[in-house]
Protein backbone atom coordinates (compact mmCIF):
# COMPACT_ATOMS: atom_id res chain seq x y z
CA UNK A 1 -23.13 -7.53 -5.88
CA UNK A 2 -19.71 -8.64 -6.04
CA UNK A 3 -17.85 -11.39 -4.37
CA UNK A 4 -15.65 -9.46 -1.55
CA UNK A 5 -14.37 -12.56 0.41
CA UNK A 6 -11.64 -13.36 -2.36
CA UNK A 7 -7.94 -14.38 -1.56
CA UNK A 8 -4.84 -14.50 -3.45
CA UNK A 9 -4.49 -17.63 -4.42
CA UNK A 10 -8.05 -18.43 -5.49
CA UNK A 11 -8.76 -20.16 -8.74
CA UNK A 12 -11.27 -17.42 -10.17
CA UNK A 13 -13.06 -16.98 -13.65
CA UNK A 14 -14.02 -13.76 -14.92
CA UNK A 15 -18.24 -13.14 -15.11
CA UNK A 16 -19.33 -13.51 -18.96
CA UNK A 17 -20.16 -9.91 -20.44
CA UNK A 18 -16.70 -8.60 -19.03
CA UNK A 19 -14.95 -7.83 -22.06
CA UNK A 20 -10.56 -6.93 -22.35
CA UNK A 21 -8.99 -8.52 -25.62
CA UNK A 22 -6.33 -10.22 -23.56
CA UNK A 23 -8.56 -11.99 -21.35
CA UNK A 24 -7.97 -16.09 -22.44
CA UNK A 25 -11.75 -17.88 -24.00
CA UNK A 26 -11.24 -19.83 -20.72
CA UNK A 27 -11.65 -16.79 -18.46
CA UNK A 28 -9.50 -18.40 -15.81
CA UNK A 29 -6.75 -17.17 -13.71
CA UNK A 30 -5.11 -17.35 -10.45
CA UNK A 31 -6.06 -14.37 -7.92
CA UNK A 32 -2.51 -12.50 -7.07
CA UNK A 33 -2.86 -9.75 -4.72
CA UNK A 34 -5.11 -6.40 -4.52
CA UNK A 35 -4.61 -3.81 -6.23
CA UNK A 36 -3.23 -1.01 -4.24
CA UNK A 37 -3.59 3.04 -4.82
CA UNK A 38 -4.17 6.55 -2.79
CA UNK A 39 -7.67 7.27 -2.63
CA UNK A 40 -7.38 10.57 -2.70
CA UNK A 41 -4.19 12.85 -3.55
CA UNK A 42 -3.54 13.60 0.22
CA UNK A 43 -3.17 10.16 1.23
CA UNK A 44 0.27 9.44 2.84
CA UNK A 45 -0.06 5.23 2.31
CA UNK A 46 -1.46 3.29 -0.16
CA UNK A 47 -4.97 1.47 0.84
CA UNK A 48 -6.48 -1.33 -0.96
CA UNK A 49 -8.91 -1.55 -3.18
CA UNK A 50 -11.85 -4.29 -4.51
CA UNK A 51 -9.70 -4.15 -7.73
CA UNK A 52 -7.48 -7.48 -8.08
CA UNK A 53 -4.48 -8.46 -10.55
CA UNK A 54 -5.33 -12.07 -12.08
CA UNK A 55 -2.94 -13.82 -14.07
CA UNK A 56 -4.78 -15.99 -16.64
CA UNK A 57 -3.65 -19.05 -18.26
CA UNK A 58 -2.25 -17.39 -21.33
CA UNK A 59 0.90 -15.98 -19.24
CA UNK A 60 -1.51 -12.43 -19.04
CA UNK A 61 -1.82 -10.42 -16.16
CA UNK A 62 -5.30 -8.22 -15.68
CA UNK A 63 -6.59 -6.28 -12.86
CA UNK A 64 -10.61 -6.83 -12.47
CA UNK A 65 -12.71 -5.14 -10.05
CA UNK A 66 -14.15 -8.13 -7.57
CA UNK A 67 -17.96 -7.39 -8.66
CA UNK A 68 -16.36 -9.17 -12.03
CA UNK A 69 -14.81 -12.23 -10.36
CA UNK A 70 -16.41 -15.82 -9.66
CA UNK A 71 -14.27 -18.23 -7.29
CA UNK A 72 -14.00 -21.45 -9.05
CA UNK A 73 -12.46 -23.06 -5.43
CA UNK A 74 -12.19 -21.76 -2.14
């Protein structure tokens, strides 16, 4: 199970196995902010979801699901 307490901000590293060509050998970024979307096409507002946007240390930004992410600090 994933790690569901995270905040933007957090020092993070990405769970070994988790594979995107852009993601730095390091696998360490800086949580940004949830990812927000509509659910479901009727949806009037945008909710958020357990997927975040991490910027890593080689200027890339990726969006993870939280299941993927270990804090490094709280």
């Amino acid at each position: 199970m994933g790690n569901y307490n995270l905040r933007a901000g957090m020092l993070v590293r990405i769970k070994e196995g988790t594979h995107d060509a852009a993601l730095p050998e390091s696998r360490t970024g800086l949580l940004m902010a949830r990812h927000e979307d509509l659910a479901h096409y009727t949806d009037r507002a945008p909710i958020e979801t357990n997927v975040w946007r991490v910027q890593f240390v080689n200027g890339k930004t990726l969006m993870f699901h939280a299941m993927y992410i270990e804090v490094i600090n709280s």
